[in-house]
Every structure is written in structure tokens, then in C-alpha cells.
Protein backbone atom coordinates (compact mmCIF):
# COMPACT_ATOMS: atom_id res chain seq x y z
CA UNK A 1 117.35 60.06 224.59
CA UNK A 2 121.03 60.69 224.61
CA UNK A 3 121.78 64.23 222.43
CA UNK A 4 124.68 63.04 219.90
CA UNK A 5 126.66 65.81 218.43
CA UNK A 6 128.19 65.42 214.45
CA UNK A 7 131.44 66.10 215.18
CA UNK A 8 134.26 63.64 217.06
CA UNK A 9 135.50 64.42 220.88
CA UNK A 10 137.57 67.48 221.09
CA UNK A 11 140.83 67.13 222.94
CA UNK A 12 140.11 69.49 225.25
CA UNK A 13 136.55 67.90 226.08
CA UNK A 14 138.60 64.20 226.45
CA UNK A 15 140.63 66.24 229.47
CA UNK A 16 138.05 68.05 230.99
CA UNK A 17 136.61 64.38 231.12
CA UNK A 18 139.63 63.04 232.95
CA UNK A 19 140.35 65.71 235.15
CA UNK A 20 136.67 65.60 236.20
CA UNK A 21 135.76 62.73 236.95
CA UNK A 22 139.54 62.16 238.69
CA UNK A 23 138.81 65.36 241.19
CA UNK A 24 135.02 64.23 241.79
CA UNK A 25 136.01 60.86 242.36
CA UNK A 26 138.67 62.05 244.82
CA UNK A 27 136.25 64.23 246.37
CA UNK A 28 134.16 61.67 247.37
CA UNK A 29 136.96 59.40 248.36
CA UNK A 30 137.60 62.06 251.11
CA UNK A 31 134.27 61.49 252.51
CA UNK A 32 133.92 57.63 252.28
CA UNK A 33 138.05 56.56 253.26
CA UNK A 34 139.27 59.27 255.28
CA UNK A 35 138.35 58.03 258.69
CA UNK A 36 140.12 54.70 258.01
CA UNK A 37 143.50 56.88 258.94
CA UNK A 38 142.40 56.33 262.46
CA UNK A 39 143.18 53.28 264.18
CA UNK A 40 140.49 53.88 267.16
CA UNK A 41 142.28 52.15 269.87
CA UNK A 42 141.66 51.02 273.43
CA UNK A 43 138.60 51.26 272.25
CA UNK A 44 135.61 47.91 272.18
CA UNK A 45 131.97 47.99 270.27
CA UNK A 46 130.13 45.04 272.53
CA UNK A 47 133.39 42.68 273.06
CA UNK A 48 134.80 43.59 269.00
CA UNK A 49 137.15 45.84 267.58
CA UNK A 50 136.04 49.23 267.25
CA UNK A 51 137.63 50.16 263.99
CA UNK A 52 136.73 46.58 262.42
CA UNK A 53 133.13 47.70 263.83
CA UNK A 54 132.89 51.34 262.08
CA UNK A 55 134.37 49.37 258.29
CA UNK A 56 131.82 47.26 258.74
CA UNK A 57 129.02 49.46 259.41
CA UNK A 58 130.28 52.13 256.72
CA UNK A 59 130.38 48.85 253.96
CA UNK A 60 126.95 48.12 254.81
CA UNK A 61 125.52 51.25 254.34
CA UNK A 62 127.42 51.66 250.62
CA UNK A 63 126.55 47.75 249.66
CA UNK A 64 122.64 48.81 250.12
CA UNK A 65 123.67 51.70 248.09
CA UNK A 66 124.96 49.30 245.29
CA UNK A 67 121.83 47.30 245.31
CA UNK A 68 119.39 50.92 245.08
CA UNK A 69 122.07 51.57 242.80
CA UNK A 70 121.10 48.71 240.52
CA UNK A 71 117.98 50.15 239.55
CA UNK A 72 118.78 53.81 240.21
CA UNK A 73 122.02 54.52 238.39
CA UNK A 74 120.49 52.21 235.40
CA UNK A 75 117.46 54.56 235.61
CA UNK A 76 119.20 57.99 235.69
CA UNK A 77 118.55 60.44 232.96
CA UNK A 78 121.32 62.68 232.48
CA UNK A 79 119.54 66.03 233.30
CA UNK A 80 119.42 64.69 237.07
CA UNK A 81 122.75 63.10 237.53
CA UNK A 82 124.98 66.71 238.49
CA UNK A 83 122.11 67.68 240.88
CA UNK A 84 122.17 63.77 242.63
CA UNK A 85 125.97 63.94 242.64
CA UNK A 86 126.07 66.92 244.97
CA UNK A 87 123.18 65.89 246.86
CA UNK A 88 125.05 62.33 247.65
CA UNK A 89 128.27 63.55 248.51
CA UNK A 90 126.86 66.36 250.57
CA UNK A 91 124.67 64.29 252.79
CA UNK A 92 127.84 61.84 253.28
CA UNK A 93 129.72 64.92 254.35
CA UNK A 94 127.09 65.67 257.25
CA UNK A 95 126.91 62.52 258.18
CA UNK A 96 130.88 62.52 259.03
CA UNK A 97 130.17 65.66 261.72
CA UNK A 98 127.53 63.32 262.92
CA UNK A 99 130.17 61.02 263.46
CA UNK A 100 132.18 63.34 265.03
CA UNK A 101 129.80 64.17 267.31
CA UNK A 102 127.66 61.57 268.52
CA UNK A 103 128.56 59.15 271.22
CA UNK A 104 130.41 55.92 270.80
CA UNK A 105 127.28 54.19 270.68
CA UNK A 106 125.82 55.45 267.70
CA UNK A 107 129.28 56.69 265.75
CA UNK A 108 128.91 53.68 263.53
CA UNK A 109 125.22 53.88 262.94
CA UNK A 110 126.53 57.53 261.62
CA UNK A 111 129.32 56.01 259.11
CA UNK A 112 126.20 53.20 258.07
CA UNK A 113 124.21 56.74 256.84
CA UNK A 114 127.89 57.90 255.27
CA UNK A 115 127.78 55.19 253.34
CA UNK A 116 124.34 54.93 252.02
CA UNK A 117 124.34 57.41 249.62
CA UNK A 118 128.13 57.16 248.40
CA UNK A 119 127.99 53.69 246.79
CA UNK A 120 126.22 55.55 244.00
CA UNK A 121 128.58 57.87 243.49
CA UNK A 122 130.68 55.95 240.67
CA UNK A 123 127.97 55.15 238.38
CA UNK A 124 126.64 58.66 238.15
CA UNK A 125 130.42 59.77 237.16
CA UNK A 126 131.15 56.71 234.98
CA UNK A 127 127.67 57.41 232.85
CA UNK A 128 129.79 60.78 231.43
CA UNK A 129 132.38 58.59 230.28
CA UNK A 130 130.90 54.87 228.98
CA UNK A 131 130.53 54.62 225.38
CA UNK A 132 133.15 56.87 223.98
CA UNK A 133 136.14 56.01 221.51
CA UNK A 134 138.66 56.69 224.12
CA UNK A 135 136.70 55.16 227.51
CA UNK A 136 139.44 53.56 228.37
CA UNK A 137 141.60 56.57 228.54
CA UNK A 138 138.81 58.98 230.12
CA UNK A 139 138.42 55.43 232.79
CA UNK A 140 142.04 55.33 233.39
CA UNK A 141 141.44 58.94 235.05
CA UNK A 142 138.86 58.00 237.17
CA UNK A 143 140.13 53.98 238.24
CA UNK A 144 143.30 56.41 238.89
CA UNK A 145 141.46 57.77 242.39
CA UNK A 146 141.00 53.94 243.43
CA UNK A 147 145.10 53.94 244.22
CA UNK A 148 145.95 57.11 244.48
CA UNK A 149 143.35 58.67 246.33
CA UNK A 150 142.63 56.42 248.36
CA UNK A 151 146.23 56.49 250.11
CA UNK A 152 146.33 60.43 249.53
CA UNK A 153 143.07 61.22 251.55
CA UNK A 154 144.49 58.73 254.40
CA UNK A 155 147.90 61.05 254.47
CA UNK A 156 145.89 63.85 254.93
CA UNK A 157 144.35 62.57 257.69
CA UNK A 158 147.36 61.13 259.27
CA UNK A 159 149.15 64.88 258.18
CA UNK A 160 145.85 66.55 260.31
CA UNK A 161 146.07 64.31 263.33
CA UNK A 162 149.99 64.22 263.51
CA UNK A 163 151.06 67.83 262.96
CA UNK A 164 147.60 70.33 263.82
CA UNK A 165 146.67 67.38 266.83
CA UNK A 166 143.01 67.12 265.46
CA UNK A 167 140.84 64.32 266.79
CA UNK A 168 140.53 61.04 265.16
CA UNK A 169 136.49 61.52 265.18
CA UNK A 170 136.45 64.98 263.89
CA UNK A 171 139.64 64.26 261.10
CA UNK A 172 137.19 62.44 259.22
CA UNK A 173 134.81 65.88 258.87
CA UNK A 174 137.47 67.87 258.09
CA UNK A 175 139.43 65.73 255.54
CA UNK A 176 136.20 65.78 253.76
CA UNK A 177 135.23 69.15 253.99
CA UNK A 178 139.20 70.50 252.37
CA UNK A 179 138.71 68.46 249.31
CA UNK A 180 134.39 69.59 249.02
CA UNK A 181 135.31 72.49 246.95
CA UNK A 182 137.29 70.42 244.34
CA UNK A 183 134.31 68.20 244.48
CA UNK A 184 131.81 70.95 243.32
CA UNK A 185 134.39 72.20 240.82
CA UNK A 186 134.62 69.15 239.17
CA UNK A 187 130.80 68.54 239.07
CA UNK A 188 130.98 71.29 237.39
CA UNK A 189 133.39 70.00 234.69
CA UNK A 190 131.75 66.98 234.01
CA UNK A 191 128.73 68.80 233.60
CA UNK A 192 129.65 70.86 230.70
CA UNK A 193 131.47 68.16 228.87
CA UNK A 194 130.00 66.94 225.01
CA UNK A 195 128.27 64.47 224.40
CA UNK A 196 128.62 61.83 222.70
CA UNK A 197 129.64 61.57 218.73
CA UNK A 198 128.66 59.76 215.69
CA UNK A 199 131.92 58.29 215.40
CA UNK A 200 131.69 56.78 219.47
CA UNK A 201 128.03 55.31 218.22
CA UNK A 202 129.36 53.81 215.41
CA UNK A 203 132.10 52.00 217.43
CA UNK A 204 131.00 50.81 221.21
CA UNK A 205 127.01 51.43 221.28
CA UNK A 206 123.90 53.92 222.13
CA UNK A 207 124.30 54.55 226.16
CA UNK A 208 120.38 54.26 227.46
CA UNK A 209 118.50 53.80 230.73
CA UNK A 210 117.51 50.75 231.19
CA UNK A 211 114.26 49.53 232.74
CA UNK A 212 113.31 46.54 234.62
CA UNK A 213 112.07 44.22 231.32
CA UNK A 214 115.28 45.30 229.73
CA UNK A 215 117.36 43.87 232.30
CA UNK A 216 116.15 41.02 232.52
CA UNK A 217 116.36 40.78 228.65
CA UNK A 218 120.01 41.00 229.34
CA UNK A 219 120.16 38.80 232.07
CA UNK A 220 118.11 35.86 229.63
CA UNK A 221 120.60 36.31 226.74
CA UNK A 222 123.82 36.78 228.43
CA UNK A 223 123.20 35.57 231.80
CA UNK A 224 126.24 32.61 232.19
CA UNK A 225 129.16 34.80 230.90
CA UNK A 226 128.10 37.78 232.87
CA UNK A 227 127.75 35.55 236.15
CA UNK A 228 131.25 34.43 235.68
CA UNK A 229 132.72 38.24 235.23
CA UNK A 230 130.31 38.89 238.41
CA UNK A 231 132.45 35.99 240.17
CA UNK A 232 135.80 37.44 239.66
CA UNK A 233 134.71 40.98 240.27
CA UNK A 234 132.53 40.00 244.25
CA UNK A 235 136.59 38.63 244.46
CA UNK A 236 138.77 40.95 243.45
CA UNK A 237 136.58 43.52 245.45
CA UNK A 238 136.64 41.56 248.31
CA UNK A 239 140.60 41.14 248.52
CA UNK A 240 140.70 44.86 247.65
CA UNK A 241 138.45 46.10 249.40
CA UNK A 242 140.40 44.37 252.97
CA UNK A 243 143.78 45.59 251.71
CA UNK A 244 142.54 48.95 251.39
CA UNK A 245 140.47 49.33 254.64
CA UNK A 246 143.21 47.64 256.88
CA UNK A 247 146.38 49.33 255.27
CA UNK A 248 147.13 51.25 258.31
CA UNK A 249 147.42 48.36 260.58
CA UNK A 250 149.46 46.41 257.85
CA UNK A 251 152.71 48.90 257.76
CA UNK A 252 151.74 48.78 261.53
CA UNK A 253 152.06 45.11 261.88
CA UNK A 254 155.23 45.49 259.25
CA UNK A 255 156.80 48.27 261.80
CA UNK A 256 156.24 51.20 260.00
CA UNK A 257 153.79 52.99 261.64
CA UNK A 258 155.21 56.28 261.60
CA UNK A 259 155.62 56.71 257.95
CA UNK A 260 152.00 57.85 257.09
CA UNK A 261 153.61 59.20 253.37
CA UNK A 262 154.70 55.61 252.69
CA UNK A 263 150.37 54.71 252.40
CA UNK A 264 150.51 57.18 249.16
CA UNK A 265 154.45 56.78 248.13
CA UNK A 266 154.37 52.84 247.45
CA UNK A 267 150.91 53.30 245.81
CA UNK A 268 152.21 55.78 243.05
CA UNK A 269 154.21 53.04 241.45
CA UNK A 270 151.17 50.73 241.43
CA UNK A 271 148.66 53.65 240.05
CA UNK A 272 151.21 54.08 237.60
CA UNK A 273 151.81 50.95 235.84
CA UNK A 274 148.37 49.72 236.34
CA UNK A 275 146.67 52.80 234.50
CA UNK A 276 149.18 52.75 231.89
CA UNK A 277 148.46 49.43 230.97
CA UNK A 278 144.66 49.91 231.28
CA UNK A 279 144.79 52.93 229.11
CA UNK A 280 146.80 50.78 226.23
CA UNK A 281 143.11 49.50 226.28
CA UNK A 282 142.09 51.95 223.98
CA UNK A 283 144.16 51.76 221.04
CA UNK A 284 142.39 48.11 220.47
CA UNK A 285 139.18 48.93 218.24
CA UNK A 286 137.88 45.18 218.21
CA UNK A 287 135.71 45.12 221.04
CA UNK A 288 136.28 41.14 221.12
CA UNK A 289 140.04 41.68 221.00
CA UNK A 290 140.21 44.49 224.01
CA UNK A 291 138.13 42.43 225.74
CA UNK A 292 139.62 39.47 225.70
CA UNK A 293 143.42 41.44 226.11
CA UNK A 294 141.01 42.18 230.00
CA UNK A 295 140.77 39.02 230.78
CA UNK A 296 144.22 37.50 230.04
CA UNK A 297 145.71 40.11 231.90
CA UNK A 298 143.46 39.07 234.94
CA UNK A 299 144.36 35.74 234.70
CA UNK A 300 148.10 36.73 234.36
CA UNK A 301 147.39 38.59 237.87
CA UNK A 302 145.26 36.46 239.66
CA UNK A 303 148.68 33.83 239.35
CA UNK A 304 150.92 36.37 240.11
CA UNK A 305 149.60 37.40 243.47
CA UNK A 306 149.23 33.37 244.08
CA UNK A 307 152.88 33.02 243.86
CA UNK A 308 153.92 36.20 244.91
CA UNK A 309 152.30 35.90 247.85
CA UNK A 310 153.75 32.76 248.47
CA UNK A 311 157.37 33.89 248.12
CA UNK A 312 156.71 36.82 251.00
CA UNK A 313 155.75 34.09 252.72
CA UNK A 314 158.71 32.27 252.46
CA UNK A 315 160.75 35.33 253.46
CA UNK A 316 162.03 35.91 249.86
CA UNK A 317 160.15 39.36 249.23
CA UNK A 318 160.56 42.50 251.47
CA UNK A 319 157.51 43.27 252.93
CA UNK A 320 157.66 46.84 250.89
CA UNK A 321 158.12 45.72 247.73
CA UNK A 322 155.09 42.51 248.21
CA UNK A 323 152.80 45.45 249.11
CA UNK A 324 153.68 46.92 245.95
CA UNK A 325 153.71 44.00 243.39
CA UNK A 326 150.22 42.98 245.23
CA UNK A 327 148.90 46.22 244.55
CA UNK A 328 149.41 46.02 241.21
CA UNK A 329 148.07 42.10 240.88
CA UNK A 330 144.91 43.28 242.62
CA UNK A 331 144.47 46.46 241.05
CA UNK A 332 145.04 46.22 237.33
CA UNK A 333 142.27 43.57 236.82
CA UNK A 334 140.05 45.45 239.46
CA UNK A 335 140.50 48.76 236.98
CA UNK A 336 140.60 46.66 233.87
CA UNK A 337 136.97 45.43 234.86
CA UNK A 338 136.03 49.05 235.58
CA UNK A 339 138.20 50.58 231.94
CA UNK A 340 137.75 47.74 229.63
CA UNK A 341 135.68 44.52 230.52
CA UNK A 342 132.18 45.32 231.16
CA UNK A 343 132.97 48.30 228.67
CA UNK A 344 133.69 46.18 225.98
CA UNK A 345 131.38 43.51 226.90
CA UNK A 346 128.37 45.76 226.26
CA UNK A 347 129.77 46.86 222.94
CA UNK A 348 130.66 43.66 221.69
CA UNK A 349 126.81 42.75 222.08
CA UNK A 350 125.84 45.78 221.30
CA UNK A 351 122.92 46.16 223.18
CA UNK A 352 121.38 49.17 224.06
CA UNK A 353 121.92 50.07 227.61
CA UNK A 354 124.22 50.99 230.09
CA UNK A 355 127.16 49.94 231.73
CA UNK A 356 125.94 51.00 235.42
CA UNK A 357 123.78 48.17 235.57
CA UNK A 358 126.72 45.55 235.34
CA UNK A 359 128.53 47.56 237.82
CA UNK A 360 125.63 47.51 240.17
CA UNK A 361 125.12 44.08 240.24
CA UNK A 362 128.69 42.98 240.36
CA UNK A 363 129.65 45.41 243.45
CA UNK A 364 126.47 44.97 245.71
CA UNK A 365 127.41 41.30 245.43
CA UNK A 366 131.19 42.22 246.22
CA UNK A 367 130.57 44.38 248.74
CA UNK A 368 127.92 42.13 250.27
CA UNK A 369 131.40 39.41 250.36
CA UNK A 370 133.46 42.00 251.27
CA UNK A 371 131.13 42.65 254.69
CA UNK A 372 130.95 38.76 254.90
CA UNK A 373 134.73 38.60 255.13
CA UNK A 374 135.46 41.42 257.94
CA UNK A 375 132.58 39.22 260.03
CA UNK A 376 134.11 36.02 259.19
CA UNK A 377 137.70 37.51 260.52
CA UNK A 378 135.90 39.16 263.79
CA UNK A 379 134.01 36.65 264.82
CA UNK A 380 135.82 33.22 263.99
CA UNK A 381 138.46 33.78 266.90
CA UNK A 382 141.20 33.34 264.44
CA UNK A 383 144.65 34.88 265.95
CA UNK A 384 145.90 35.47 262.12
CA UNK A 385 147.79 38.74 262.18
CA UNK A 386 146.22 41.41 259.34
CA UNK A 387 148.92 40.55 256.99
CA UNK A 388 148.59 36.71 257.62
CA UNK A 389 144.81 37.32 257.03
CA UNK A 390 145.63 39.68 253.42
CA UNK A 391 148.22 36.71 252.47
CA UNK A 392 145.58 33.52 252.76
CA UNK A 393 142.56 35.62 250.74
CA UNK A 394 145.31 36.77 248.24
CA UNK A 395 146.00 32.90 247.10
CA UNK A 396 142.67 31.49 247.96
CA UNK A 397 141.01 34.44 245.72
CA UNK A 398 143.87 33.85 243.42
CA UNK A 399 143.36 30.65 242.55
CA UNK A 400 139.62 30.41 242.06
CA UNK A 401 139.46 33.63 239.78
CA UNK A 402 142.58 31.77 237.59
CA UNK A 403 139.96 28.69 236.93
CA UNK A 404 136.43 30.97 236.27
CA UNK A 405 138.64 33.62 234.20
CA UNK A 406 139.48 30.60 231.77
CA UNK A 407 136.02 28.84 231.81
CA UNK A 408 134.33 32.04 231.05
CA UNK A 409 136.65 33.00 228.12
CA UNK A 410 135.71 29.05 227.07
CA UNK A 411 132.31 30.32 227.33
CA UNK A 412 131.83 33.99 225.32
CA UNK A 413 134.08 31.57 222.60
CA UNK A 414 131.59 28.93 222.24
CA UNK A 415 128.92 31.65 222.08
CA UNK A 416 130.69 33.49 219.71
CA UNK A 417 130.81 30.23 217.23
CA UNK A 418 127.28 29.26 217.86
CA UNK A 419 126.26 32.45 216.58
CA UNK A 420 128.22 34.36 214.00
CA UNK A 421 126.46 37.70 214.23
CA UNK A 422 128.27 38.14 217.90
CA UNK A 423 131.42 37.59 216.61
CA UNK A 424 131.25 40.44 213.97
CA UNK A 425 130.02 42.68 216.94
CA UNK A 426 133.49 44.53 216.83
């Protein structure tokens, strides 16, 4: 049962929060994307692309982790969730001087084991942060490490291959092993953050494990709307998820290969704008309001990169400045779903559970795509160049999330008129 203190959030508690769960998230980051700084070439896994060989492997292993993570994270009682984050991260870490190690042969069984426990990662941090007052903000913090980091532990990477000539099979090891100690620092913080207050009850809802019988309960009542969220998230991932894993060999393919700061420069600008506008988020107190303010900011993306992309195409948008604006189309909604929706979907029904178990299912079905994908583009003998590839998911993706955003807003309306009660759920 969750311990609720009397009094509301202190300030200092609501930044402890951020900067936690923003350096733990980063930690981990360092473990899970640091080896994609290495382009592994020259190099063939039985006739296919080495590197496209080790994503693939590595996405596996953290998709089973999603689906474990389904019951798992739901299941988690707080008392355990410090110990389990160490314990995840650490075995991850090993598994990347495994990788370092090990022959060719087996180097992406090693990133498959990397990956296993790591997919669980953001649902233990997330579970300090769900059904607070300010989520969105304390969310923000920790969606930040999805842009940022992610291009920052790549640098380093590049910085430790380029400049001290490490390996491109040990890198990965060592990336992950500078950031560790921030990781067990910030464990730390989030550790010995408050709990929960009367006021954060009394506005979003009681944050409890939830069993097998009560998922399904969920599942019964709210099935259809969910299932539509679910579709748009298993696409967003997807499209993110390839942008992100192949950004290396997109400035390649654009020519500029030997700018490994311009990974982390252009993605400031996106981190950036897209927080700032998730983190407006959580000056909206109607849960129905902020959550459909998600949504129509998703659709508003999911157009933009359709027509965006679609200009680059046509030669009227530098390739810098598409990467940028895609970012941001891609991103916001992706971070809005992780800030806001599924937030403020569970509080507008206020039902008593957590928000790891809509995570769960969403990403082990998105990263389950996302594996799909990376087959699809190794094994269809398609000569599409990456960026080629990035540009036909972007308006393909684009367009279907456009048509189930709008029929699943139609949806949580019509529920919301059939039965009154929902609607006051604010």
C-alpha cells in the first residue's frame, strides 16, 4: 500500500525527482545505445549486415523484457524497485565486456542478454514519478534522456574511439562503465524522494500494483480506446526507434560523417522544444482537457512529418534542418504518450493501478514492430538508402496514426456521453 504523506511535494523533492530519474535514465542509456556509435564494417553475420545484425539482436532481448515487463513492473512493490534497478543495469553492463570479448559469433547473442534486463528499466523509474500533481514536469526530465542522451552517449563513444583509439567492441564497455557511477548516484536520489501527497490523490489517482484479474478488468472496460493509443504508440516507436539506431549511417549517407558532435548538437533544439511543450502539460488540471491537448498535438505531428518529409524529398529542406523538424514530429508525441497520455488516461478513469502496465503492453508490441521492420529492410533486398528507408516509414507511419488519432478521440467522446460519471473524472 502506497505510504501518502499530509503535506504537498516540496520543491526540492520535485528536483531531486527530475534530476534522478534524468541521470538514471542516462545511465542506462549508456549501457543499452552506446555501441550503436560503431558502424562495424567490412564486417558480415551469415550473408547480413553486421551492425543491422547486433540492433536486432539487442531489440530482441529488450522487447522480451517489455513483455516480462508487463507483469513485472505492474507487480513491483516499491521496497524492491532501487535494489532491481541496480541489479538490471549492472548485469547489462557485464554483458557489454562479454561483448567485447567474445568472438564474432556469439557478440550478438551477448547484446540479446544486454538487452534482456534493460527494457525494464523505465517502468521501475517512471513508478517514482506517475501520479503526482506535476508528472508532467518530473516526465519531462526523464522523456528528456530519450533525445538528449541518446545522441550524448553516442558522442562519447565516437569522442573514445576517435581521440584515445579504443576499439569499437570494447567502447561499448567503457561508455557504460564512465556514466555507472552517476547511475548509482541517482538510484540513490530517487530512492529518498517523498511520496506521494493528499493533494496528488485527490487530483490524478491511488498508484497500485496490479494483478492479473485487475488487468484484465481494465482491458474489459477500456479495451477499444486503449488499443487505439497502443496503435499509435507500436508506430511512433517503430519510426523512432529506426531513426535512432541508424543515425550514424544517416549523417553518413548525408556526408557528414566526421562530425560526431552534430548526433547531440541538432538534437538539443529538438529536446528543447519538445519538453517544453510536454511540460506545459502540467498546468492543465482537467485530466480530459490535458489529455485530449496529447492527442491533438500528435495528430498535428503525425501531418507534419507527412509533409515535411515530403518537401526534403523534393529538395526543398536541407538535410540538417529535416533531421531536426523530424525529430521534433517524432518525438513530442512519443514523450507526450510517455508525460501526458497514458498519464492522464488513467486519471481520467480513475482506476486504481498503475501506469507501467500501459507502457508494457504498448512497447513490447512496438518493439516487437520495431524488430519486424529492421528484418523487413535486411531481408527484402530493397537497395533504399537509410535515409530513403527513414523518409517512406515517416509518411506511411504518418498517415495511418493521423486517421486512428482522430477515430480514437471519436471514441473516449462517445464514451464519455454514454456515461456521465467518466466525463466528471477530471
Amino acid at each position: 500500500m502506497t505510504v501518502v504523506s499530509q503535506k504537498y511535494l516540496p520543491e526540492r523533492s520535485t528536483i531531486l525527482l527530475m534530476a534522478g530519474a534524468f541521470l538514471c535514465y542516462t545511465g542506462m542509456y549508456a549501457v543499452r545505445k552506446a555501441f550503436l556509435a560503431g558502424q562495424y564494417l567490412e564486417m558480415e553475420f551469415y550473408g547480413m549486415d553486421f551492425k543491422t545484425v547486433l540492433v536486432i539482436s539487442q531489440v530482441l532481448g529488450y522487447m522480451f523484457s517489455k513483455f516480462v515487463g508487463i507483469k513485472l513492473v505492474s507487480e513491483m512493490t516499491s521496497n524492491k524497485r532501487a535494489t532491481s534497478l541496480v541489479a538490471l543495469v549492472g548485469f547489462g553492463l557485464l554483458m557489454l565486456l562479454a561483448f567485447a570479448i567474445l568472438p564474432i559469433s556469439l557478440k550478438p547473442f551477448a547484446l540479446f542478454l544486454n538487452g534482456l534486463p534493460l527494457g525494464m528499466v523505465f517502468g521501475l523509474v517512471f513508478s517514482y514519478l506517475e501520479g503526482r500533481k506535476n508528472t508532467e514536469l518530473l516526465a519531462a526530465a526523464l522523456s528528456a534522456t530519450f533525445i538528449f542522451s541518446t545522441g550524448f552517449v553516442k558522442t562519447v563513444g565516437l569522442w573514445l574511439m576517435q581521440d584515445f583509439g579504443v576499439g569499437e567492441f570494447i567502447m561499448p564497455f567503457l561508455t557504460g562503465l564512465l556514466f555507472f557511477p552517476l547511475f548509482l548516484v541517482s538510484v540513490r536520489m530517487l530512492s529518498s524522494s517523498q511520496q506521494r501527497s493528499a493533494e496528488d490523490l485527490s487530483l490524478r489517482s491511488e498508484r497500485l500494483p496490479m494483478d492479473a484479474r485487475q488487468r484484465m478488468d481494465f482491458l474489459r472496460k477500456h479495451g477499444l480506446v486503449f488499443s487505439g493509443l497502443v496503435v499509435v504508440y507500436v508506430l511512433l516507436t517503430i519510426v523512432r526507434d529506426f531513426r535512432d539506431n541508424f543515425m550514424v549511417e544517416f549523417w553518413a549517407e548525408l556526408g557528414m560523417q566526421g562530425n560526431p558532435e552534430l548526433i547531440t548538437l541538432t538534437e538539443i533544439p529538438v529536446a528543447v522544444f519538445v519538453l517544453l511543450i510536454a511540460a506545459f502539460g502540467v498546468l492543465i488540471r482537467d485530466n480530459r482537457k490535458a489529455f485530449d491537448y496529447g492527442v491533438y498535438l500528435s495528430i498535428a505531428c503525425c501531418i507534419g512529418i507527412v509533409l515535411l518529409t515530403m518537401l526534403f524529398e523534393k529538395g526543398a529542406m536541407s538535410p540538417i534542418w529535416w533531421m531536426v523538424i523530424n525529430g521534433v514530429g517524432l518525438y513530442l508525441p512519443y514523450i507526450l504518450f510517455h508525460c501526458l497520455i497514458f498519464e492522464r488516461f488513467i486519471a481520467m478513469l480513475r482506476f486504481t493501478g498503475n501506469v507501467g502496465f500501459l507502457f508494457y503492453t504498448a512497447d513490447a508490441l512496438g518493439y516487437t514492430g520495431s524488430v519486424g521492420v529492421m528484418l523487413f529492410k535486411e531481408f527484402s533486398d530493397s537497395q533504399v538508402t537509410w535515409v530513403n528507408f527513414l523518409g517512406d516509414l515517416n509518411q506511411i507511419a504518418g498517415t495511418i496514426m493521423t486517421a486512428v488519432c482522430i477515430i480514437t478521440l471519436f471514441l473516449i467522446h462517445g464514451k464519455s456521453k454514454k456515461q456521465p460519471e467518466f466525463a466528471l473524472n477530471t
